[in-house]
Every structure is written in C-alpha cells, then in structure tokens.
N, C-alpha and C. Protein backbone atom coordinates (compact mmCIF):
# COMPACT_ATOMS: atom_id res chain seq x y z
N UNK A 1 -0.30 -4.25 0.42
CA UNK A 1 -0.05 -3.49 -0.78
C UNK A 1 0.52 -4.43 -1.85
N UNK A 2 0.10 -4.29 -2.90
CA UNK A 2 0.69 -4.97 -4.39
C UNK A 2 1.83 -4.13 -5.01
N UNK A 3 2.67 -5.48 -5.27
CA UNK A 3 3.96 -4.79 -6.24
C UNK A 3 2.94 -4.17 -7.63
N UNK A 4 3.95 -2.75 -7.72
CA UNK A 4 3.54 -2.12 -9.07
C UNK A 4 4.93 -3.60 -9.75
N UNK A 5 3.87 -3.41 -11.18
CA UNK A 5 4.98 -4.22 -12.39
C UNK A 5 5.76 -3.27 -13.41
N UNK A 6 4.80 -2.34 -13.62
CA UNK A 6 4.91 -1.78 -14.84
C UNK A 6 3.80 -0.30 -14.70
N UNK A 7 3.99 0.61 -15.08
CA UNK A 7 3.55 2.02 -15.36
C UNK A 7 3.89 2.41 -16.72
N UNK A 8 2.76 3.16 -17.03
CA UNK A 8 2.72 3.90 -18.66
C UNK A 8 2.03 5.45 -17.89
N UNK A 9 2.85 6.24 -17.89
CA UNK A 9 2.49 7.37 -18.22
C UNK A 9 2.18 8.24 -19.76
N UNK A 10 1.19 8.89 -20.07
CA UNK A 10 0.78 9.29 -20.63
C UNK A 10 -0.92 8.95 -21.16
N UNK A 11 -1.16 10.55 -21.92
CA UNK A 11 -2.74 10.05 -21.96
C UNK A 11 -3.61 9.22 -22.95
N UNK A 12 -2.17 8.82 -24.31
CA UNK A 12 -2.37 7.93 -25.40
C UNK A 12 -1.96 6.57 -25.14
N UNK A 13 -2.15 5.06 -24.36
CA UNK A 13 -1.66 4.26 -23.76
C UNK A 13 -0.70 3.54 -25.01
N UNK A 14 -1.02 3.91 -26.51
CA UNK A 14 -0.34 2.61 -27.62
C UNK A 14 0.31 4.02 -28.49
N UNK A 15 -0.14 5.26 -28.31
CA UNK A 15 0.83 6.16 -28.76
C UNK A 15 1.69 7.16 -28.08
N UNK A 16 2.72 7.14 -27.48
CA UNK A 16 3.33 8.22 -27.33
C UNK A 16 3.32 7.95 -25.65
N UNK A 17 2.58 7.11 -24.63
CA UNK A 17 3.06 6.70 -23.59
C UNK A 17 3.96 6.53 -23.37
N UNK A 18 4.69 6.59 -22.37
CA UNK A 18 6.04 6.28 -21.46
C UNK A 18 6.02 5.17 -20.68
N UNK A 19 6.86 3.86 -20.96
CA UNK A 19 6.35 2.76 -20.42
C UNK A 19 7.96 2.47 -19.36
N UNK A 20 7.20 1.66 -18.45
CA UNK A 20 8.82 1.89 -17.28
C UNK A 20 8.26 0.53 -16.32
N UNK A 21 8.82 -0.65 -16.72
CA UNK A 21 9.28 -1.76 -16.13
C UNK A 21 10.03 -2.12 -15.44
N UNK A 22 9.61 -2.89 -14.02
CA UNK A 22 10.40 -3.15 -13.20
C UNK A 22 11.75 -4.23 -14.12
N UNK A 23 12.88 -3.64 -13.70
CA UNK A 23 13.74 -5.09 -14.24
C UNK A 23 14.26 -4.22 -15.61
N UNK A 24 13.64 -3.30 -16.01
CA UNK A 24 14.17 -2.61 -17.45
C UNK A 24 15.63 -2.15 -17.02
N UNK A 25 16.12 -1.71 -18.44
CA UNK A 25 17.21 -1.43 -18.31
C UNK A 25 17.51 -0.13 -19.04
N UNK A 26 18.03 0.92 -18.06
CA UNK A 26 17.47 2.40 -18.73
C UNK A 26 18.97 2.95 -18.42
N UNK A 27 19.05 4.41 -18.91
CA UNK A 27 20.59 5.03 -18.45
C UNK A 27 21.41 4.00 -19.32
N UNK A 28 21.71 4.07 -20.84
CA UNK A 28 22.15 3.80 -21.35
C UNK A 28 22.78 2.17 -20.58
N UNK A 29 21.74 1.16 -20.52
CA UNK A 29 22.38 0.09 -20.07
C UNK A 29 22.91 0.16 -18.28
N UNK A 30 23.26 0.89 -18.00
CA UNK A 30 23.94 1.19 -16.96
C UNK A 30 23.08 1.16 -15.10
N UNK A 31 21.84 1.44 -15.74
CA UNK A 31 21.48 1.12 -14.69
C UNK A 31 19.59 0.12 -14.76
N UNK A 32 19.13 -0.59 -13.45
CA UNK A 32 17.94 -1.44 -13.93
C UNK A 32 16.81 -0.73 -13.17
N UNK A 33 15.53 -1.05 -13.13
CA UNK A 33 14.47 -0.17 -12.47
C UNK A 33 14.45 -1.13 -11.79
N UNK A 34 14.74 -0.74 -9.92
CA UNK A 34 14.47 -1.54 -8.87
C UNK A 34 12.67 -2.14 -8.51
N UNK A 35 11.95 -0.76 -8.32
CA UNK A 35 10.79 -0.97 -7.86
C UNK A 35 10.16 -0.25 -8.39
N UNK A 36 8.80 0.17 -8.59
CA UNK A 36 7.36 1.57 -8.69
C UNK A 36 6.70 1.76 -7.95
N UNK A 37 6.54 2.63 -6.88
CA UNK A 37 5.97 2.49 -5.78
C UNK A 37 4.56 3.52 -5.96
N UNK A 38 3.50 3.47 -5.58
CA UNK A 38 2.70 4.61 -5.12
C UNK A 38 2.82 5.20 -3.03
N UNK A 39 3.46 6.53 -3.05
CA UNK A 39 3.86 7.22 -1.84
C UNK A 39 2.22 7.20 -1.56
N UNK A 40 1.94 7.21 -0.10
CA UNK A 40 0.88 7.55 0.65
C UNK A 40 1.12 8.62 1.71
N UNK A 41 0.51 9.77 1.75
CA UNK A 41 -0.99 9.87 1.00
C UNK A 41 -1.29 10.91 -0.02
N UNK A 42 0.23 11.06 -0.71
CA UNK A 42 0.44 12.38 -1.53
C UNK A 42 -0.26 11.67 -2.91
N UNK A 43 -0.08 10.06 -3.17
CA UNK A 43 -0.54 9.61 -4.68
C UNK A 43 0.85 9.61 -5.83
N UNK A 44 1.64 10.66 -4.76
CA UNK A 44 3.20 10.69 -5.74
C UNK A 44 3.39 8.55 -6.53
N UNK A 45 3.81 8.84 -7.76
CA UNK A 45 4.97 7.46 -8.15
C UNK A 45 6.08 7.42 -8.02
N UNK A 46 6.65 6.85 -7.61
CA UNK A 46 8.47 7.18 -7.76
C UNK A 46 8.83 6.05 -8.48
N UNK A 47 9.57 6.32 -9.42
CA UNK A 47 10.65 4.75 -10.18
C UNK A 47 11.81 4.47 -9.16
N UNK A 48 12.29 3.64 -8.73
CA UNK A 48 13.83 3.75 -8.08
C UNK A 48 14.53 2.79 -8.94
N UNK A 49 16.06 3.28 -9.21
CA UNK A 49 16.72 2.24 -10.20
C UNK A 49 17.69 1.70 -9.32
N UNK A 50 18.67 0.69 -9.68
CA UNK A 50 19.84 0.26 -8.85
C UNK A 50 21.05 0.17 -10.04
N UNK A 51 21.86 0.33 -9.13
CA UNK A 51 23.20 0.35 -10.04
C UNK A 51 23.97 -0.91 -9.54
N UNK A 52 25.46 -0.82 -10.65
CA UNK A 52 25.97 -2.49 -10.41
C UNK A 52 26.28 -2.69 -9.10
N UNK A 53 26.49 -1.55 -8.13
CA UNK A 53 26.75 -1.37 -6.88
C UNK A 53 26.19 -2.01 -5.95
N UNK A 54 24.54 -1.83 -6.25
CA UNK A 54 23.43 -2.11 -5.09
C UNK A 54 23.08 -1.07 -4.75
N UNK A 55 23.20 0.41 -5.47
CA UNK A 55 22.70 1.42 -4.49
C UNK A 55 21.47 1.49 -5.44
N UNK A 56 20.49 1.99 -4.65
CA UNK A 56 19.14 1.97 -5.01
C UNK A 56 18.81 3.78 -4.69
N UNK A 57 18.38 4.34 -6.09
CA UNK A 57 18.17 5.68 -5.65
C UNK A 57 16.67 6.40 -6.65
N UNK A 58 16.29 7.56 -6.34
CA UNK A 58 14.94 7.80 -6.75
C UNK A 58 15.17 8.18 -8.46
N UNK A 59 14.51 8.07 -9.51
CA UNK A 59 15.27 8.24 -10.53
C UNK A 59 14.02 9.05 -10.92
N UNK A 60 12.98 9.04 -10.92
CA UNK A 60 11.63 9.26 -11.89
C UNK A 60 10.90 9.62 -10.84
N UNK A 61 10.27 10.69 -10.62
CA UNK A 61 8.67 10.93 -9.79
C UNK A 61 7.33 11.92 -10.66
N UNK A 62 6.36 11.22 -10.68
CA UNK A 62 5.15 11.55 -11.27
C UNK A 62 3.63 11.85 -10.47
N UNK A 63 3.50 13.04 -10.39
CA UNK A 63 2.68 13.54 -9.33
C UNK A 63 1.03 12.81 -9.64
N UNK A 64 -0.21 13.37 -9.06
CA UNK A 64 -0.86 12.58 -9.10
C UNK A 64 -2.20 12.65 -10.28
N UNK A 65 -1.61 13.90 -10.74
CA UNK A 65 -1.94 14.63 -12.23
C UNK A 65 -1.98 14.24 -13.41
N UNK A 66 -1.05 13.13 -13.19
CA UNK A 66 -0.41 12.84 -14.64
C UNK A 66 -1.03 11.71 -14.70
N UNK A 67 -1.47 11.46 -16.08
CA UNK A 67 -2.46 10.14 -16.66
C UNK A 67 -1.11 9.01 -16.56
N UNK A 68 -1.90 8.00 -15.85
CA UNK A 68 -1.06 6.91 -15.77
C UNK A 68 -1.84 5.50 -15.54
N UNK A 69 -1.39 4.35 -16.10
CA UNK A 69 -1.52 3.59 -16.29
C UNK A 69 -0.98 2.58 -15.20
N UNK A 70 -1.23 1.60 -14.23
CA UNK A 70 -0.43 0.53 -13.46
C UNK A 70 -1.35 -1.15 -13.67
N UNK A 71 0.32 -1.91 -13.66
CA UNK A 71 0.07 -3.13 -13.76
C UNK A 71 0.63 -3.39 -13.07
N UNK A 72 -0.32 -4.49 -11.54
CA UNK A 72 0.11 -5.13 -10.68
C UNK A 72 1.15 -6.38 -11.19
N UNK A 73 1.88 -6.71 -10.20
CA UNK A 73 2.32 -8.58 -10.13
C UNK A 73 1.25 -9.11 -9.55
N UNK A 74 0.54 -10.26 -10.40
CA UNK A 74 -0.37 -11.20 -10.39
C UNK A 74 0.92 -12.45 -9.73
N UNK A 75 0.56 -12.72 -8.36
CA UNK A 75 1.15 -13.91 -8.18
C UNK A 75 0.01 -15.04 -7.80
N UNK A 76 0.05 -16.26 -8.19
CA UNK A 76 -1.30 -17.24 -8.05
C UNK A 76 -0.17 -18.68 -7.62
C-alpha cells in the first residue's frame, strides 16, 4: 500500500475543495495531520492528527461518496 500525501475533498478541485496534508497544521496550530489512510473494504478516509503529546487520534472521516481527490508519496 502507498502513503496517501495529500487529499482534496470536494467536487471543484481549484474552487471550494478541502485540501488536508500530511504534516499540516490544523486546530488552531495545536495540532499536525499524522497520516490519510484509505480503510479496507468499506473505501472509508480517515485523517488522524497528533498532538504535542504523541497521541494520535481519528480527526476527519469521509465516506466513499464524497468526490475526492489523492496524492500518493512518490519515493524514487
């Protein structure tokens, strides 16, 4: 399986999409987006964020309905 990088939900990709990067920094600063996973075999996304702690928890889930956009990590 490939790391997700990056997800854009929505069905306008340069207007009005929702864009959510691994490494971003969301929750007013406070917390970073750990991973983006696609669940098998529901198609669910989940965002998980981490806090300064290390706890890693589910923050965002997007069923398999919803127009979305994914960009792998290209590692070479």
């Amino acid at each position: 399986m490939r790391d997700i990088r990056k997800i854009s939900i929505g069905p306008d990709y340069k207007n009005g999409a929702m864009h959510y990067i691994v490494g971003q920094k969301v929750l007013g600063d406070t917390q970073t987006i750990h991973a983006i996973k696609r669940e098998d075999p529901t198609g669910e996304i989940k965002v998980y964020i981490i806090n300064g702690k290390g706890e890693v928890t589910v923050w965002k889930e997007f069923n398999p309905t919803v127009p979305v956009s994914i960009e792998h990590n290209v590692n070479f």
